[in-house]
N, C-alpha and C. Protein backbone atom coordinates (compact mmCIF):
# COMPACT_ATOMS: atom_id res chain seq x y z
N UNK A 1 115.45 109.86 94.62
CA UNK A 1 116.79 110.11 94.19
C UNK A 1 117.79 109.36 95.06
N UNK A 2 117.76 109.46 96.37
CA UNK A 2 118.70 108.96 97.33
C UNK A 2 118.48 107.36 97.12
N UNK A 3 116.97 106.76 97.12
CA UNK A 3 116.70 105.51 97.13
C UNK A 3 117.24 104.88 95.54
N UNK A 4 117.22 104.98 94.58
CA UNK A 4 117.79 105.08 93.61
C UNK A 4 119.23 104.89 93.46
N UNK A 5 120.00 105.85 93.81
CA UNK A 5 121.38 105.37 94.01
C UNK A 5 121.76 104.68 95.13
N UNK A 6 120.93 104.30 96.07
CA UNK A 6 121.13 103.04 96.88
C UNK A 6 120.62 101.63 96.37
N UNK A 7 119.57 101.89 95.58
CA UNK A 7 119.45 100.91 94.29
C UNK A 7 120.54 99.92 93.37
N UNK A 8 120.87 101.03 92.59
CA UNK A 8 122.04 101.15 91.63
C UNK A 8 123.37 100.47 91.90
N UNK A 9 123.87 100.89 93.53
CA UNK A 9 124.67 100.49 94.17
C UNK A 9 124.53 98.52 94.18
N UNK A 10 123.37 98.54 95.04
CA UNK A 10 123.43 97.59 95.90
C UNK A 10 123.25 96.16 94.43
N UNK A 11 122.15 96.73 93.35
CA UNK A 11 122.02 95.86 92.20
C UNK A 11 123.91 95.73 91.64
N UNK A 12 124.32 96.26 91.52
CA UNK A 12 125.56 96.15 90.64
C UNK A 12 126.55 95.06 91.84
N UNK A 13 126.03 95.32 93.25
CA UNK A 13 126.97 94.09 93.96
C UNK A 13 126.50 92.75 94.29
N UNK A 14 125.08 92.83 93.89
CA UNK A 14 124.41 91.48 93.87
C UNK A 14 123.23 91.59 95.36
N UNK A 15 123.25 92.27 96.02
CA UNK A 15 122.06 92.55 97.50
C UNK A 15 120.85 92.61 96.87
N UNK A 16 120.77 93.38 95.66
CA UNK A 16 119.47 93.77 95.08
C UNK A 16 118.33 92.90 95.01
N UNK A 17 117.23 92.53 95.73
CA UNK A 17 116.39 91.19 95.13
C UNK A 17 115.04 91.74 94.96
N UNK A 18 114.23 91.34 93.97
CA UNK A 18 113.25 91.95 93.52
C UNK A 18 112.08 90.72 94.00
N UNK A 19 110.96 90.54 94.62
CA UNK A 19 109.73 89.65 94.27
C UNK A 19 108.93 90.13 94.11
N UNK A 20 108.09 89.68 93.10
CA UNK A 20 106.95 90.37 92.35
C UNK A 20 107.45 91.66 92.65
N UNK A 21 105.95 92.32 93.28
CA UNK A 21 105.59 93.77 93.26
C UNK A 21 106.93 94.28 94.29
N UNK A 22 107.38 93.19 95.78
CA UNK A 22 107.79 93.97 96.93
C UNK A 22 108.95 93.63 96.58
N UNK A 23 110.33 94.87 96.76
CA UNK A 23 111.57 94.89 96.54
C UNK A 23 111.99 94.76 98.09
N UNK A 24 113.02 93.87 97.97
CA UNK A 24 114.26 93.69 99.11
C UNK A 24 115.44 93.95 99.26
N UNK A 25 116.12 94.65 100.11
CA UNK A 25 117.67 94.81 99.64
C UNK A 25 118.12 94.08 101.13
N UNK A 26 119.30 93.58 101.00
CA UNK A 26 119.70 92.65 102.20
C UNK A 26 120.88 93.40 102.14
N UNK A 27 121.21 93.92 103.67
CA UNK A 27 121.88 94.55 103.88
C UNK A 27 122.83 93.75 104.86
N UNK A 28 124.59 93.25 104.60
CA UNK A 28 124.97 92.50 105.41
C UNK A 28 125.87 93.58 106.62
N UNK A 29 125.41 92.71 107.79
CA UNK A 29 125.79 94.06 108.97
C UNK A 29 126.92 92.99 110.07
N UNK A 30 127.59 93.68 110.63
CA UNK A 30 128.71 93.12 111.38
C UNK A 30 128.61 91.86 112.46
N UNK A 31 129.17 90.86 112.76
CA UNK A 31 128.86 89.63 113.96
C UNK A 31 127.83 90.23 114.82
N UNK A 32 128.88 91.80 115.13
CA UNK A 32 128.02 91.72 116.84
C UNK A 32 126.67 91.81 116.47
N UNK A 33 126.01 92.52 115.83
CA UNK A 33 124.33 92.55 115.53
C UNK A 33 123.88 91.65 114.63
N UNK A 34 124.53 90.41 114.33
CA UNK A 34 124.11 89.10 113.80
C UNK A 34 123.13 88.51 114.87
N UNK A 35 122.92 88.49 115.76
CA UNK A 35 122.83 87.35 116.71
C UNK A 35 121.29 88.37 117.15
N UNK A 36 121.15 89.65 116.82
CA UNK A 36 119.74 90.23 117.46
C UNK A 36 119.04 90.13 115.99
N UNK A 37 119.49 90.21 114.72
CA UNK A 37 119.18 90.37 113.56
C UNK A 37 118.78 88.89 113.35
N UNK A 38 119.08 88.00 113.72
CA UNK A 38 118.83 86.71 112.96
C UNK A 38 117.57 86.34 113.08
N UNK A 39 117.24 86.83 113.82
CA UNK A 39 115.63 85.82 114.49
C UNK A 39 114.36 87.11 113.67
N UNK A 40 114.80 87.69 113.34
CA UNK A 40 114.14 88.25 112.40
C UNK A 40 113.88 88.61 111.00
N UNK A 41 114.77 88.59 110.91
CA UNK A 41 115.46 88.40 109.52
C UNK A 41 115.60 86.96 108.68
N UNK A 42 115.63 86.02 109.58
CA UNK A 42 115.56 84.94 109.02
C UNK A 42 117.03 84.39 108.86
N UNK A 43 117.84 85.04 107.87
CA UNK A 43 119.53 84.78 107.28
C UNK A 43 120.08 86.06 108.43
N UNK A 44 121.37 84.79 108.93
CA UNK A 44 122.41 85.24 110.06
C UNK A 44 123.12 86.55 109.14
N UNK A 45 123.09 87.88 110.06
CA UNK A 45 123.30 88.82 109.54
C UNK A 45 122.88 89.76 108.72
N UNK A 46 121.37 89.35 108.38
CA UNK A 46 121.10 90.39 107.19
C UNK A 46 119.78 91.35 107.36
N UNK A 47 119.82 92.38 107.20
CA UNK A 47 118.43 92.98 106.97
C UNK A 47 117.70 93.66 106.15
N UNK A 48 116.32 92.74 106.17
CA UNK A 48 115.76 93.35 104.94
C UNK A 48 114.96 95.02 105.32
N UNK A 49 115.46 95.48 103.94
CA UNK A 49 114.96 96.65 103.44
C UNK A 49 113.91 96.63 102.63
N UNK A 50 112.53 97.28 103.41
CA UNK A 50 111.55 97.48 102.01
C UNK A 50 111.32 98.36 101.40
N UNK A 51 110.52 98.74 100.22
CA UNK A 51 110.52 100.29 99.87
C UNK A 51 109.00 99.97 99.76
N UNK A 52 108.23 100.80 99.92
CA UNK A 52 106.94 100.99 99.87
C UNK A 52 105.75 102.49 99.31
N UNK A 53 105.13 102.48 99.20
CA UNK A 53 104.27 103.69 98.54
C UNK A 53 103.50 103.60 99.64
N UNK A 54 102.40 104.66 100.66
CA UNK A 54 101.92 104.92 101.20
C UNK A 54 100.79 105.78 100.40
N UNK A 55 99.54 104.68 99.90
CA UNK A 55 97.84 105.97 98.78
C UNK A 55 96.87 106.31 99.59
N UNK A 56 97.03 105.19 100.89
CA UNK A 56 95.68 105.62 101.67
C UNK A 56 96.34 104.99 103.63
N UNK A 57 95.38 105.38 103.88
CA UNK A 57 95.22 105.55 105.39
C UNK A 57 95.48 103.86 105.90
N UNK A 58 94.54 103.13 104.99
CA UNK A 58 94.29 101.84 105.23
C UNK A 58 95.49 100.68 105.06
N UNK A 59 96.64 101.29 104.11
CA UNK A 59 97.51 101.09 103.97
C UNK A 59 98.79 100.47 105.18
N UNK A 60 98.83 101.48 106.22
CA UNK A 60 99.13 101.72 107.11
C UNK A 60 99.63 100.45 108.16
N UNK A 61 98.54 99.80 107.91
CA UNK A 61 98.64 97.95 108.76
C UNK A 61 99.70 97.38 107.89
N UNK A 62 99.61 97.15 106.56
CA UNK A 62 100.65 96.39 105.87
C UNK A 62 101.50 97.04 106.27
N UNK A 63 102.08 98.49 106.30
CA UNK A 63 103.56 98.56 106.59
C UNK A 63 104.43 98.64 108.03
N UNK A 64 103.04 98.55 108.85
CA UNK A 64 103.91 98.09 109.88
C UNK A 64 103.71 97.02 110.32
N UNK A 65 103.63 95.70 109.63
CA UNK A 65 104.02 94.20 109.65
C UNK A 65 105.28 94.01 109.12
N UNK A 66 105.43 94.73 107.99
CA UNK A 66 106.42 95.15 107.55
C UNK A 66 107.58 95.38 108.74
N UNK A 67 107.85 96.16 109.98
CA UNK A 67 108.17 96.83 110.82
C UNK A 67 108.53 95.54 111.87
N UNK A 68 107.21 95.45 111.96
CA UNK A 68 106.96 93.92 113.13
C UNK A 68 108.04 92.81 112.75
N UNK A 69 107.75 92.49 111.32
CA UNK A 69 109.19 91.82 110.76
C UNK A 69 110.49 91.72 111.06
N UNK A 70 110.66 93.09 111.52
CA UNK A 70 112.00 93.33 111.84
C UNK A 70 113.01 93.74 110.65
N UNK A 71 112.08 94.65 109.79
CA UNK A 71 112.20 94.98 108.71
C UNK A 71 112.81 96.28 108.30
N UNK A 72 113.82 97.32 107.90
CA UNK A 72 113.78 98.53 107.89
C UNK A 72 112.68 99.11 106.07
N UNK A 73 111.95 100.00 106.37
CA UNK A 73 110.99 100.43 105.35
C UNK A 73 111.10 102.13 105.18
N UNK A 74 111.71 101.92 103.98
CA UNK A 74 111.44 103.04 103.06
C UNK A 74 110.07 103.75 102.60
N UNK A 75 109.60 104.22 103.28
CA UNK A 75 108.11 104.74 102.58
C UNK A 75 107.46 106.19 102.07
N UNK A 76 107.06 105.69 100.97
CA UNK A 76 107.17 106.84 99.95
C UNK A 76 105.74 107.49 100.18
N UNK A 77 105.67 108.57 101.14
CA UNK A 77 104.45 109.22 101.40
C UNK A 77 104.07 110.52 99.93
N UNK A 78 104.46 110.56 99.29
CA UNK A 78 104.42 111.84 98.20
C UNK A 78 102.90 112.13 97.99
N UNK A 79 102.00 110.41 97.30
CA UNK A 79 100.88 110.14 96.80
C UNK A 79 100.25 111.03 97.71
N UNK A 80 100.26 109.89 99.17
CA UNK A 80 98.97 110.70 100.04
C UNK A 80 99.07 111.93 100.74
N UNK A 81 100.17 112.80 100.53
CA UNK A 81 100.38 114.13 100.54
C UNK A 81 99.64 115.07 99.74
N UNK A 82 99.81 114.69 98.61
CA UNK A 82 98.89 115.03 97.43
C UNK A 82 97.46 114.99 97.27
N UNK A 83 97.16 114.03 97.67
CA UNK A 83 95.90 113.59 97.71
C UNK A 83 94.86 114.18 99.34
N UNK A 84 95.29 113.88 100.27
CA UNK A 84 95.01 114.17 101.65
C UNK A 84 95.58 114.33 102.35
N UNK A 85 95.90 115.78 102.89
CA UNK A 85 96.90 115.73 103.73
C UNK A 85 96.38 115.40 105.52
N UNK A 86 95.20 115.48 105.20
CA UNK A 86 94.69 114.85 106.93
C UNK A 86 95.01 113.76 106.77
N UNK A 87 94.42 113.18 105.57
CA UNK A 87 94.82 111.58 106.00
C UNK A 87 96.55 111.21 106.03
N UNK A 88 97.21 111.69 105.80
CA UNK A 88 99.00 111.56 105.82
C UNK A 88 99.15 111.82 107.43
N UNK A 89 98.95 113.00 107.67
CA UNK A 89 98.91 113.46 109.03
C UNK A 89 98.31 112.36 110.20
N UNK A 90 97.21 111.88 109.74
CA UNK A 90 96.42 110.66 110.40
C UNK A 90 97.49 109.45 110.34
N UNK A 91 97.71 109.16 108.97
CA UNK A 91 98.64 107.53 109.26
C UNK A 91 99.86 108.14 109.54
N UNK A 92 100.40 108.77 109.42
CA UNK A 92 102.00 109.01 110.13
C UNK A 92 101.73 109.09 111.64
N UNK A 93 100.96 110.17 111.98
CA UNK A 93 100.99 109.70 113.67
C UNK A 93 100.06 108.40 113.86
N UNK A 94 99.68 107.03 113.32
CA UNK A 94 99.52 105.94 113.50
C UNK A 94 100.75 105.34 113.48
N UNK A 95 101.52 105.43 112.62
CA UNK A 95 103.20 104.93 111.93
C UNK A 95 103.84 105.26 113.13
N UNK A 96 104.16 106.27 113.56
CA UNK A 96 104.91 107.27 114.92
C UNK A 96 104.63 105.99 116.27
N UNK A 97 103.15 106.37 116.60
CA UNK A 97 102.58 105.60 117.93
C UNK A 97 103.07 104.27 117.69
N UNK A 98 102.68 103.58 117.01
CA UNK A 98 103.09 101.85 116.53
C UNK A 98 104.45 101.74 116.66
N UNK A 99 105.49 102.24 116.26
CA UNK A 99 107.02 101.91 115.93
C UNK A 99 107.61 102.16 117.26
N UNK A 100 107.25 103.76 117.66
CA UNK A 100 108.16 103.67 118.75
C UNK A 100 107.46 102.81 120.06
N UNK A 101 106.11 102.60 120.34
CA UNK A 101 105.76 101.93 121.43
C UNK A 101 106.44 100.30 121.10
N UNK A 102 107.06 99.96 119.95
CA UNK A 102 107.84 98.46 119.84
C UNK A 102 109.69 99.14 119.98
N UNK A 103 109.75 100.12 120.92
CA UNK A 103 110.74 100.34 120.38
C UNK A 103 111.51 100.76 119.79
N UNK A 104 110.87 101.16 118.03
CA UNK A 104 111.91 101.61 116.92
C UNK A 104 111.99 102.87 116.74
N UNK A 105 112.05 103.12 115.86
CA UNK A 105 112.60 104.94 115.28
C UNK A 105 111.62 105.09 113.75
N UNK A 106 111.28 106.49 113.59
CA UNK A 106 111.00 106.88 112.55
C UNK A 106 111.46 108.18 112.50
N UNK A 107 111.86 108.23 110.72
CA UNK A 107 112.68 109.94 110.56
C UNK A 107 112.47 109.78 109.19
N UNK A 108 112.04 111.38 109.20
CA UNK A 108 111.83 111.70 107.47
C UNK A 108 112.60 111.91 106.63
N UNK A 109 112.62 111.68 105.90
CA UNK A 109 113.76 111.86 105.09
C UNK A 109 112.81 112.45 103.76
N UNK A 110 113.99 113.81 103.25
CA UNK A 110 113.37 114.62 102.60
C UNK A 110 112.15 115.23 102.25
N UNK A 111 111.44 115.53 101.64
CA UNK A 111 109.86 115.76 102.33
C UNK A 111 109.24 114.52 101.73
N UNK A 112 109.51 113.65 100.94
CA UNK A 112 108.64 112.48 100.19
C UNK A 112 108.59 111.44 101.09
N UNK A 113 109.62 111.07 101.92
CA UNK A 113 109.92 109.62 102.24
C UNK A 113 109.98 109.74 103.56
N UNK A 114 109.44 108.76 104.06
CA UNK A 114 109.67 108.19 105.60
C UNK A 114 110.73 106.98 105.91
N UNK A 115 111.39 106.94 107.43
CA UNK A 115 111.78 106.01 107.49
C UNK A 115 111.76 104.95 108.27
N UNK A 116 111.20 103.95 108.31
CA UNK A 116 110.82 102.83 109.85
C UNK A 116 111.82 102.15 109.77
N UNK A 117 112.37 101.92 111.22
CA UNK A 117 113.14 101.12 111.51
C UNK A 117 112.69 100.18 113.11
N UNK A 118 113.40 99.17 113.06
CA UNK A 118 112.94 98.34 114.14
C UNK A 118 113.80 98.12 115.37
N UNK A 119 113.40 97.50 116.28
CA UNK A 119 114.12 97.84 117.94
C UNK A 119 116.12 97.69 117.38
N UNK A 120 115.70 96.79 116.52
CA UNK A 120 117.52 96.30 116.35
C UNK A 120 118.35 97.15 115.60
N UNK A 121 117.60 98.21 114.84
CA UNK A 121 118.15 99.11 113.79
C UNK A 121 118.71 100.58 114.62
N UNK A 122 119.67 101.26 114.43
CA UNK A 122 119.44 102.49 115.00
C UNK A 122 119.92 103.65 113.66
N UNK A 123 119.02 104.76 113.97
CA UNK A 123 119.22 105.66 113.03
C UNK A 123 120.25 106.89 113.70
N UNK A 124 121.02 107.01 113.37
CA UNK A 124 122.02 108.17 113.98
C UNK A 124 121.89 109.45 113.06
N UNK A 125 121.45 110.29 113.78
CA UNK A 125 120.60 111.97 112.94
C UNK A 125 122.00 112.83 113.46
């Protein structure tokens, strides 16, 4: 729901970019964090947003390359909630250990979705 009308938004101002399967939203952020954002991001000022599904354990490596990127990731744990909850329990504290030992932040957001962010991103709770 929340990801959706951040969707909606961002398609109607032109950020929205779709390839193939993996969606991007480029988020443009102020000078001063241009200059830590660039070298990761690639384009001065921008950061990409991924959204992702989380079905299995194994999963887990792709999305934090994702992370490594310098990427912020939306990830939609619902599936493997459903399915296993050891194994959710298992890759989230893999997700947890990985992000913050580079640094970043993770916070849940609502009970479906996770959120990774990277050393340059900060989440204010």
């Amino acid at each position: 729901m929340v990801l959706d009308k951040l969707r909606k938004s961002l398609s109607q101002r032109g950020d929205f970019h779709e390839f193939g399967k993996e969606e991007y939203i480029e988020v443009d952020v102020g000078a001063g964090a241009a200059v830590a954002v660039s070298k990761a991001a690639g384009d001065k000022g921008k950061i990409g947003i991924v959204i992702e599904t989380l079905s299995d354990f194994n999963e887990t490596e792709r999305v934090l390359r994702f992370v490594r990127e310098g990427n912020v990731v939306f990830l939609k744990i619902k599936g493997l909630r459903e399915k296993d909850l050891g194994e959710l329990k298992r890759a989230v504290e893999r997700l947890k250990r990985t992000v913050i030992a580079q640094n970043g932040d993770i916070v849940g957001v609502e009970q479906d979705w996770l959120l990774l962010v990277p050393e340059h991103v900060a989440v204010h709770r």
